[in-house]
Structures are given as C-alpha cells and as structure tokens.
C-alpha atoms as a PDB file:
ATOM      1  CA  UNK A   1      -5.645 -12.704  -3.355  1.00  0.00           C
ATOM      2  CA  UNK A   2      -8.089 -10.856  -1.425  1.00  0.00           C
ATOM      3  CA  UNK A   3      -9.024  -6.955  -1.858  1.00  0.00           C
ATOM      4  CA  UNK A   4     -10.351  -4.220   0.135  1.00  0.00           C
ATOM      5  CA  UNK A   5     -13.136  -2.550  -1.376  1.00  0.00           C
ATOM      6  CA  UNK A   6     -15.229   0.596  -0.407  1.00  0.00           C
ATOM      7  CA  UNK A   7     -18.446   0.522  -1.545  1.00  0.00           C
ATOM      8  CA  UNK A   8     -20.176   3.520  -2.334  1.00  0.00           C
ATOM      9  CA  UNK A   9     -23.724   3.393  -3.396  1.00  0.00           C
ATOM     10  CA  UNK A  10     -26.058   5.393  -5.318  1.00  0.00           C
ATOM     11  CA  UNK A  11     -24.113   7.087  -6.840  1.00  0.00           C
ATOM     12  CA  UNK A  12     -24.632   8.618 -10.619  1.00  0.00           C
ATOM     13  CA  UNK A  13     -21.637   6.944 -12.342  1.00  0.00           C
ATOM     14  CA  UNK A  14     -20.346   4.072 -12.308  1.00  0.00           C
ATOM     15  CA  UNK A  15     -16.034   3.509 -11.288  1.00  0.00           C
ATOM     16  CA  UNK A  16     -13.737   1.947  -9.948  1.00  0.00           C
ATOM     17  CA  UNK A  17     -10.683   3.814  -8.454  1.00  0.00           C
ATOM     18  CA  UNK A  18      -7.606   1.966  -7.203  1.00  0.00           C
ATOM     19  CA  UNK A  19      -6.673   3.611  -4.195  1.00  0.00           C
ATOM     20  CA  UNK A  20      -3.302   1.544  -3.453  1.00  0.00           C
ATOM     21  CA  UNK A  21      -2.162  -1.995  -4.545  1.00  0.00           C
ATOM     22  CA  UNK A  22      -5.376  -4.054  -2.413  1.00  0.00           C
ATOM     23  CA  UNK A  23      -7.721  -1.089  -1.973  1.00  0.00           C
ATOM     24  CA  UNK A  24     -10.314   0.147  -4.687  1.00  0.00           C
ATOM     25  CA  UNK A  25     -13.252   2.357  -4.411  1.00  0.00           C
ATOM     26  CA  UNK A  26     -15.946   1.301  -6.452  1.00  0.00           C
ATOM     27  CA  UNK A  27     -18.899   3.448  -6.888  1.00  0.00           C
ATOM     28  CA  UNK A  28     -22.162   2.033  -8.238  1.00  0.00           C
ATOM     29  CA  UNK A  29     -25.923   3.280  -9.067  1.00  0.00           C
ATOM     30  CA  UNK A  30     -27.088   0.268  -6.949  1.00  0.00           C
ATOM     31  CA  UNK A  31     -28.746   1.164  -3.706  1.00  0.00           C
ATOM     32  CA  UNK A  32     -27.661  -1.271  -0.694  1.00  0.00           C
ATOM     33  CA  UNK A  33     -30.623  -3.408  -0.749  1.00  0.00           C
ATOM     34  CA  UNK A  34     -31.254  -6.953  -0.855  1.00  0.00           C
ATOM     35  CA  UNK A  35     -28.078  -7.139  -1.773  1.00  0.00           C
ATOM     36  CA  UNK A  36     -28.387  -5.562  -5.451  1.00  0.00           C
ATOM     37  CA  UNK A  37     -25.016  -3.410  -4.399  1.00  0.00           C
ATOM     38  CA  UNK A  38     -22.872  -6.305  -4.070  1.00  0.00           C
ATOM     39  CA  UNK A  39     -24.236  -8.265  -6.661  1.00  0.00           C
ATOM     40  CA  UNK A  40     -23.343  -4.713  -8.898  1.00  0.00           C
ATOM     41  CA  UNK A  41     -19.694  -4.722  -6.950  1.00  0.00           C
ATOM     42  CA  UNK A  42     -18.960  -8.050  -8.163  1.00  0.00           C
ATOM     43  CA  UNK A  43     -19.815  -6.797 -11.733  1.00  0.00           C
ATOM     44  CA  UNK A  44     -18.062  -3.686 -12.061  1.00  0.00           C
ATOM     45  CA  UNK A  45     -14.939  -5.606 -10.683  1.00  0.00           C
ATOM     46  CA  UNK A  46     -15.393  -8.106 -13.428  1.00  0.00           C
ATOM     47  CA  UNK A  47     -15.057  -5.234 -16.226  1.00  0.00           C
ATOM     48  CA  UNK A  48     -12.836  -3.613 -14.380  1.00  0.00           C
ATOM     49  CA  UNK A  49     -10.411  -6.416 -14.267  1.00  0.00           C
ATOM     50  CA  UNK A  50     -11.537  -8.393 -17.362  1.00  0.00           C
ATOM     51  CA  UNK A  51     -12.565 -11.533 -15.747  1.00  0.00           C
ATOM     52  CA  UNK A  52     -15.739 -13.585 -14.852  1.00  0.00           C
ATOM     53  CA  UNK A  53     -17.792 -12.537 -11.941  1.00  0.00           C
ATOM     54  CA  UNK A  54     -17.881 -16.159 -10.916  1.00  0.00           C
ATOM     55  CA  UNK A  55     -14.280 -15.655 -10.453  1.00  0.00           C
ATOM     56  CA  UNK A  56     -14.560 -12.965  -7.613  1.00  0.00           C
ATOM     57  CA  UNK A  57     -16.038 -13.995  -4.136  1.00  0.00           C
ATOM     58  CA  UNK A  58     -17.094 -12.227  -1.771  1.00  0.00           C
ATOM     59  CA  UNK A  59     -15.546 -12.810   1.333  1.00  0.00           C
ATOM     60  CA  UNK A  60     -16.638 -10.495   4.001  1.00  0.00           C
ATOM     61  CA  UNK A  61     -19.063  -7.515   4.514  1.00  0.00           C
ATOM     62  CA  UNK A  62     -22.216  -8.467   2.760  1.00  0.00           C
ATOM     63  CA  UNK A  63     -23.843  -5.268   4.959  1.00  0.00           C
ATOM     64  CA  UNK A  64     -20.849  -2.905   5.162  1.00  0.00           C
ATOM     65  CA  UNK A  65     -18.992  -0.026   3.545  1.00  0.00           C
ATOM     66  CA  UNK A  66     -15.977  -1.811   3.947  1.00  0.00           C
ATOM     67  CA  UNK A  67     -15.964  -5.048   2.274  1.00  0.00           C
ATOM     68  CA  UNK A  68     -13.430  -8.355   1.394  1.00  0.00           C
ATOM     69  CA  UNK A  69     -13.211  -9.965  -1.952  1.00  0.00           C
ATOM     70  CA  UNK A  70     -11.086 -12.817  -3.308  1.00  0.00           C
ATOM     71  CA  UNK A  71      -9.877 -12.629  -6.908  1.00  0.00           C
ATOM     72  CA  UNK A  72      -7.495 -14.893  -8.428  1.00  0.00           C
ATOM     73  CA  UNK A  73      -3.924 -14.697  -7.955  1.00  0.00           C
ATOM     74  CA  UNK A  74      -2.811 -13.367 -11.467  1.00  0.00           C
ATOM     75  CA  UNK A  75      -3.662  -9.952 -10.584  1.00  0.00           C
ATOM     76  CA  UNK A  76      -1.372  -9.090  -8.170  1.00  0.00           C
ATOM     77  CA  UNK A  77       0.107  -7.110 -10.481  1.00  0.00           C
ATOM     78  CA  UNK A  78      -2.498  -5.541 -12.291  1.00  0.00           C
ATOM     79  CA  UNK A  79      -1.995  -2.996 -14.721  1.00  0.00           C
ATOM     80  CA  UNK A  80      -5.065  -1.387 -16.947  1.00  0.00           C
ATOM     81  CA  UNK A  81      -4.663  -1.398 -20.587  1.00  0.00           C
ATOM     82  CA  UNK A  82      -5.342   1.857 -22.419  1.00  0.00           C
ATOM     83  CA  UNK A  83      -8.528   0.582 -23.889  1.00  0.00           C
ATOM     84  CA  UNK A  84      -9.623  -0.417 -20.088  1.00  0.00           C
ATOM     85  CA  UNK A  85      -8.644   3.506 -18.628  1.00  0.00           C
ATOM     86  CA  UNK A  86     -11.277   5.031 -21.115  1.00  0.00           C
ATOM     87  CA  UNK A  87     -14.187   2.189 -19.473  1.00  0.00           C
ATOM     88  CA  UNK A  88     -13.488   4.044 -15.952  1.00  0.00           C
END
C-alpha cells in the first residue's frame, strides 16, 4: 500500500499526524540533509505503526516535501492502540 507523507523538518518534536486514510504528516528534528530526514521518516513511521523500518520503502521524493512510501498491506486499516496515542 503506498502513503503520502509530508515531511516537515526541523522541527522540535517529533509526530506523526494522520491527516486522512493515505496521508500523514510527520514532523522530525532531522534537517533535510544527506538524507538524515528520510532515513528519520522511515523511523518514526516504524514506531508509529509498530513495524520494521526494513518493511517501509521509500518510493518517491528522496528531495521533496511531498514524498511516497510503501508499507505492507495489513495496514489499510490501521487503527492506534491506546498505548500507541500517548507515543505521538
């Protein structure tokens, strides 16, 4: 399943906010260089949705706001657990 993601860099906490069912915004302290903000995207996904980051590719916009991943299938229907709301 692939997701929409807007990144937003250095910023002072880290979140991720779904915005609707294939959009999040996920903020991160990682400035956009050599590509330390993905590599941080790909981690806070893999909290957010309790997976590996191996399992989460990233698809398109290696150098832009807007960006593509693939995650696996299971989550279409993602729901967080309490105990995941109070991580973000």
């Amino acid at each position: 399943m692939h997701l929409t993601i807007v990144a937003k860099p250095k910023k002072k906490q880290e979140k991720v906010v779904q915005i609707d069912p294939t959009t999040y915004a996920v903020s991160i302290k990682e400035p956009p260089i050599d590509g330390r903000a993905n590599d941080a995207i790909i981690k806070s996904l893999s909290k957010y949705f309790s997976i590996s980051p191996s399992q989460i590719a990233l698809i398109s916009g290696h150098t832009a706001k807007i960006k593509v991943v693939e995650v696996p299938d299971h989550l279409v229907n993602f729901e967080l657990l309490p105990k995941q709301k109070s991580l973000f």
